[in-house]
Structure formats: structure tokens, C-alpha cells
N, C-alpha and C. Protein backbone atom coordinates (compact mmCIF):
# COMPACT_ATOMS: atom_id res chain seq x y z
N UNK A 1 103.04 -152.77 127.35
CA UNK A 1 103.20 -151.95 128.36
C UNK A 1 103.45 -150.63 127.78
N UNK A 2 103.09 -149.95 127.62
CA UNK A 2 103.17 -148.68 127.20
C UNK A 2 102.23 -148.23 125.72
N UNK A 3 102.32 -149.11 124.82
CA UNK A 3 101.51 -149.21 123.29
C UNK A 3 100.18 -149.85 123.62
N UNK A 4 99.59 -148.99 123.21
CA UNK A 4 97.84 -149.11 122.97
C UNK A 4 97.46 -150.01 121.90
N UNK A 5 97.21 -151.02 121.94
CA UNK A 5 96.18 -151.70 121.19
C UNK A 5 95.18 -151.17 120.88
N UNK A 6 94.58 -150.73 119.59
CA UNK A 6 93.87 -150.36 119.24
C UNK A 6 92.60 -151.29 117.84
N UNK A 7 91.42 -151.32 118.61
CA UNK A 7 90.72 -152.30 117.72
C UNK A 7 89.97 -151.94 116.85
N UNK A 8 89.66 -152.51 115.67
CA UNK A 8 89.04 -151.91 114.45
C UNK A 8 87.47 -152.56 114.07
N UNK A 9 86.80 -151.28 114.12
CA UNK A 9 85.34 -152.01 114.20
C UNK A 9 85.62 -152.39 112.46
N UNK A 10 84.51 -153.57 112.06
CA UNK A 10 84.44 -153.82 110.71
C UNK A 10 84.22 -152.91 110.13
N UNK A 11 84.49 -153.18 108.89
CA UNK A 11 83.22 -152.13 107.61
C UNK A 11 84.18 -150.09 108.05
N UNK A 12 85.17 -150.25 109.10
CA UNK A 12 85.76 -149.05 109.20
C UNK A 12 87.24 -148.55 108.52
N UNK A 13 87.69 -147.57 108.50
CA UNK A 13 88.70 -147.28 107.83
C UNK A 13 89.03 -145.67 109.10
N UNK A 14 90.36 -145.13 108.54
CA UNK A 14 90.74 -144.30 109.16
C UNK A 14 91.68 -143.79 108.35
N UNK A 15 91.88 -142.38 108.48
CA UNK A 15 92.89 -141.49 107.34
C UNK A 15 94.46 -141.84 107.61
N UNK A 16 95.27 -142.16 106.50
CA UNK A 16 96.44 -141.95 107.43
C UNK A 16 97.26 -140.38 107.49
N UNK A 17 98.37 -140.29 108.24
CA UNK A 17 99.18 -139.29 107.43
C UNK A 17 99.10 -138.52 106.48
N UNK A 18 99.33 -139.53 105.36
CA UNK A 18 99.52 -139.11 103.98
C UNK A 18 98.27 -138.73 103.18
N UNK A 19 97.34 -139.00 104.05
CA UNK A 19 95.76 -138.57 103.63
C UNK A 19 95.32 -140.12 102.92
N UNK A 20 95.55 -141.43 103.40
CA UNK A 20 95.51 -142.66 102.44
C UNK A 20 94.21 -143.30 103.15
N UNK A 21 93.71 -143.91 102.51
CA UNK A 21 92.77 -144.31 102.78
C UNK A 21 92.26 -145.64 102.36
N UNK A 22 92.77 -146.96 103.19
CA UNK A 22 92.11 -148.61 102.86
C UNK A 22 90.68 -148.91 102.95
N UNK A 23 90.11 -148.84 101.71
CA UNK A 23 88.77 -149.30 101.37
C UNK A 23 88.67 -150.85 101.73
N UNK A 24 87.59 -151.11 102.66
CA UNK A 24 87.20 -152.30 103.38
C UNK A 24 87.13 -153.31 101.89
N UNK A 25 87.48 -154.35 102.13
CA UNK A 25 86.98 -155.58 101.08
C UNK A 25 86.25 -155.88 101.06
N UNK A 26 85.24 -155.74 101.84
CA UNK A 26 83.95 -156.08 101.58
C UNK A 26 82.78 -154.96 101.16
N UNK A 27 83.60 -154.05 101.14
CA UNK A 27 82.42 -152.49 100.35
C UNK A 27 83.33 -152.87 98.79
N UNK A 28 84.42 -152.99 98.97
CA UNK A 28 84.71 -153.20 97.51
C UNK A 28 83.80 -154.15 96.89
N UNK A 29 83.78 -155.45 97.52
CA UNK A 29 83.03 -156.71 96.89
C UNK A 29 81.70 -156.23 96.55
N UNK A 30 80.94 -155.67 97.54
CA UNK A 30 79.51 -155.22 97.11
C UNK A 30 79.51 -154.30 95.93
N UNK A 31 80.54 -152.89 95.44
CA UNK A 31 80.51 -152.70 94.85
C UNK A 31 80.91 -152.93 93.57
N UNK A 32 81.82 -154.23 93.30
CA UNK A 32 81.93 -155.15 92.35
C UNK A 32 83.34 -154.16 91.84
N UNK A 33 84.28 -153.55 92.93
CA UNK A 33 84.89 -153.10 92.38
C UNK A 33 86.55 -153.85 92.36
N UNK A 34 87.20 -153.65 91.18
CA UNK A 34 88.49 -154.61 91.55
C UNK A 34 89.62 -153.98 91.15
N UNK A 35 90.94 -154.51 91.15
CA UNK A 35 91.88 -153.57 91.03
C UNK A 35 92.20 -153.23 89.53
N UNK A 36 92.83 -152.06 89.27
CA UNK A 36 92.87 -151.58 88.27
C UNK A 36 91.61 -150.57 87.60
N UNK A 37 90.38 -150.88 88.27
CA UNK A 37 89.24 -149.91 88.24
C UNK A 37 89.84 -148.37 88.60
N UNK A 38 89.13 -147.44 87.66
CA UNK A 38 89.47 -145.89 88.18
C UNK A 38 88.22 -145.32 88.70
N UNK A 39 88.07 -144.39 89.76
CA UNK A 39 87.52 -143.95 90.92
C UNK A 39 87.55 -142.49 90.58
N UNK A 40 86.50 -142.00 90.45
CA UNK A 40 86.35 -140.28 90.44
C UNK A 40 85.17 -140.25 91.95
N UNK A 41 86.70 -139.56 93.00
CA UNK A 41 86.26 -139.17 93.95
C UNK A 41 85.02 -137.35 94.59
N UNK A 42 84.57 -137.37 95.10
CA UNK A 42 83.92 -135.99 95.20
C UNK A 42 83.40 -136.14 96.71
N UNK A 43 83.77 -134.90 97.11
CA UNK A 43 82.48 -134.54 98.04
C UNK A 43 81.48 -134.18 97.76
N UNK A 44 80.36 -134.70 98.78
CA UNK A 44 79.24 -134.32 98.94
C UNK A 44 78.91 -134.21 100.46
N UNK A 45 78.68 -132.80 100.99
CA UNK A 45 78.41 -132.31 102.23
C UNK A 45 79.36 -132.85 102.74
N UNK A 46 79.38 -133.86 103.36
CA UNK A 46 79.67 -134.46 104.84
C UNK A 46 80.44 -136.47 104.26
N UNK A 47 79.74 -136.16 103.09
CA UNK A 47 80.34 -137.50 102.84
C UNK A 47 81.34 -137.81 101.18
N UNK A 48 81.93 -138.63 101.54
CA UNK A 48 83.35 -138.70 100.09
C UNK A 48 82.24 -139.96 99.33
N UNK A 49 81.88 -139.19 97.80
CA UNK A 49 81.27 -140.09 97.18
C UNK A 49 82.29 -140.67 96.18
N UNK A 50 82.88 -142.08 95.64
CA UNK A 50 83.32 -142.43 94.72
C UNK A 50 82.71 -143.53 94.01
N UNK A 51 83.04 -143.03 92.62
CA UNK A 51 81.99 -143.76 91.43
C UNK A 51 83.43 -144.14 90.60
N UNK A 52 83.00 -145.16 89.94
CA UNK A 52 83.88 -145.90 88.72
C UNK A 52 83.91 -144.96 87.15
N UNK A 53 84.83 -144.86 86.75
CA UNK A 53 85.14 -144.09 85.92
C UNK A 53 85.12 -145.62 84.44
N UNK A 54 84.25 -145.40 83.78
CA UNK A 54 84.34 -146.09 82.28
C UNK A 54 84.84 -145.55 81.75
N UNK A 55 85.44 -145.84 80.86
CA UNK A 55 86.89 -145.70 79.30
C UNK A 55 85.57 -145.82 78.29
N UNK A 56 84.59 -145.17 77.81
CA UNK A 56 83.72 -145.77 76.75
C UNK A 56 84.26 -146.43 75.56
N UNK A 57 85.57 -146.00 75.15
CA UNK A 57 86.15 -147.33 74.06
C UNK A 57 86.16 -148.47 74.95
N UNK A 58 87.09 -148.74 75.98
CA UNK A 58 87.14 -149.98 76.13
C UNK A 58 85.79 -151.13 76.44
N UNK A 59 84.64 -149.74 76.98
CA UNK A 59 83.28 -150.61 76.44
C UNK A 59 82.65 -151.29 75.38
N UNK A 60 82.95 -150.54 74.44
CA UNK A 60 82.80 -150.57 73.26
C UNK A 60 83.34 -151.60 72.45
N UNK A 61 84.59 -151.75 72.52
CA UNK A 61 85.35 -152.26 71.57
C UNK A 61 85.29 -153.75 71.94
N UNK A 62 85.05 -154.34 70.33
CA UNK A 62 84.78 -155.65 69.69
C UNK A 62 83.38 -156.16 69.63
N UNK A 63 82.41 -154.64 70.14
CA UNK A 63 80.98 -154.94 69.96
C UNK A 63 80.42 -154.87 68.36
N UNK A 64 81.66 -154.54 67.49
CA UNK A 64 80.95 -154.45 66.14
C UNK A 64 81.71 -155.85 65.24
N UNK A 65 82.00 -156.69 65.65
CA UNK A 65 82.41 -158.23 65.38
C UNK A 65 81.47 -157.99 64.51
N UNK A 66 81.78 -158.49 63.13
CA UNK A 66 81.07 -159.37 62.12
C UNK A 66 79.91 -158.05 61.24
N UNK A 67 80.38 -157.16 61.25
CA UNK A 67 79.72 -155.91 60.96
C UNK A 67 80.40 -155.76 59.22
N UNK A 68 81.71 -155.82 59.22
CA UNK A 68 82.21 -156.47 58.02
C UNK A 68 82.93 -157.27 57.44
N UNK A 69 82.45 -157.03 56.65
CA UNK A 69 83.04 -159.06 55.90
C UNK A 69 84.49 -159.35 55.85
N UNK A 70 84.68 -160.23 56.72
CA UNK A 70 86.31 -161.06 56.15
C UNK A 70 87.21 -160.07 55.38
N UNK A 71 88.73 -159.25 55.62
CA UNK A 71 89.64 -158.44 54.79
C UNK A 71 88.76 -157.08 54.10
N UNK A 72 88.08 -156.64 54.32
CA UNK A 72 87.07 -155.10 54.09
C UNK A 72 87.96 -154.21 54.74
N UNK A 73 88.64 -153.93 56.40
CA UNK A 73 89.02 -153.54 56.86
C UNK A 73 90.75 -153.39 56.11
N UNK A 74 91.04 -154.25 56.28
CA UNK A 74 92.25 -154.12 55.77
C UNK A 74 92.31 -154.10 54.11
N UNK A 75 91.45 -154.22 53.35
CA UNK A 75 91.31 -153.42 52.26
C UNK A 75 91.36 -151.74 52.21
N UNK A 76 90.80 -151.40 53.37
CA UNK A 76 90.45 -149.94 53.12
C UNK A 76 91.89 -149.27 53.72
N UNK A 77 92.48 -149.69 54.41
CA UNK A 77 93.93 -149.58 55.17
C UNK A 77 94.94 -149.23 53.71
N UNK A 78 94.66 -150.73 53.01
CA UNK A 78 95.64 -150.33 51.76
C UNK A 78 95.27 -149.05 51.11
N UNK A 79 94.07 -148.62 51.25
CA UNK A 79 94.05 -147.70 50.05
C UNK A 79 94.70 -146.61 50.67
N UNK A 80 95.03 -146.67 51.77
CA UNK A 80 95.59 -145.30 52.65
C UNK A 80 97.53 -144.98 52.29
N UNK A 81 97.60 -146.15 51.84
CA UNK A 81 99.02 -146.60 51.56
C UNK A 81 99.36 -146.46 50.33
């Protein structure tokens, strides 16, 4: 009696207050995005584009497995010492 029910079409979102904004779970899923992913937001015209931000080390790293031989690495460590 007095409070509006208000219904939420799917696939929608709405600003709050604080300027916050709940990304649908299912645009996340399509975009294969999950938590802890970083987001570089932008406008474009009329619409908020956000893309996934890669760490290129953390791409990278453990793609050079077996590049050298067994204690090489930590040979060259000692000589630093």
C-alpha cells in the first residue's frame, strides 16, 4: 500500500546512487568474464564500452617451461651472490 513494486526486465540494469552498476550474469557468462577480472571502462557516444584488461606477465608466465636445463637458473642467481 503505498510502495511500488517495481519489475525488472532481463538482460537490464539501472544506476544506483553511488553511480554502481550490477552487470547481468548472463552478459557476464557470454563474455566469459569472472570475478577478479579487471575492466577498462570508456565511453563511446551513447554507449559504456568495457573490455578486460590482461597483466601480459601473468600471460606469459610458465610459457618458457623446459627452455633451461634442470639448476641453470639458479646457477646464474649464485653468481649474483
Amino acid at each position: 500500500m503505498g510502495e511500488e513494486v517495481r519489475k525488472r526486465v532481463r538482460g537490464t540494469t539501472r544506476i544506483s546512487a553511488k553511480h554502481q552498476v550490477t552487470i547481468p550474469v548472463e552478459a557476464l557468462r557470454q563474455a566469459g568474464l569472472e570475478p577478479g577480472d579487471v575492466l577498462r571502462v570508456e565511453a563511446d557516444g551513447e554507449r559504456i564500452v568495457m573490455r578486460r584488461v590482461e597483466n601480459p606477465f601473468l600471460r606469459f608466465a610458465g610459457t618458457l617451461t623446459g627452455v633451461y636445463p634442470p639448476g641453470y637458473l639458479d646457477a646464474l642467481r649464485d653468481e649474483w651472490r
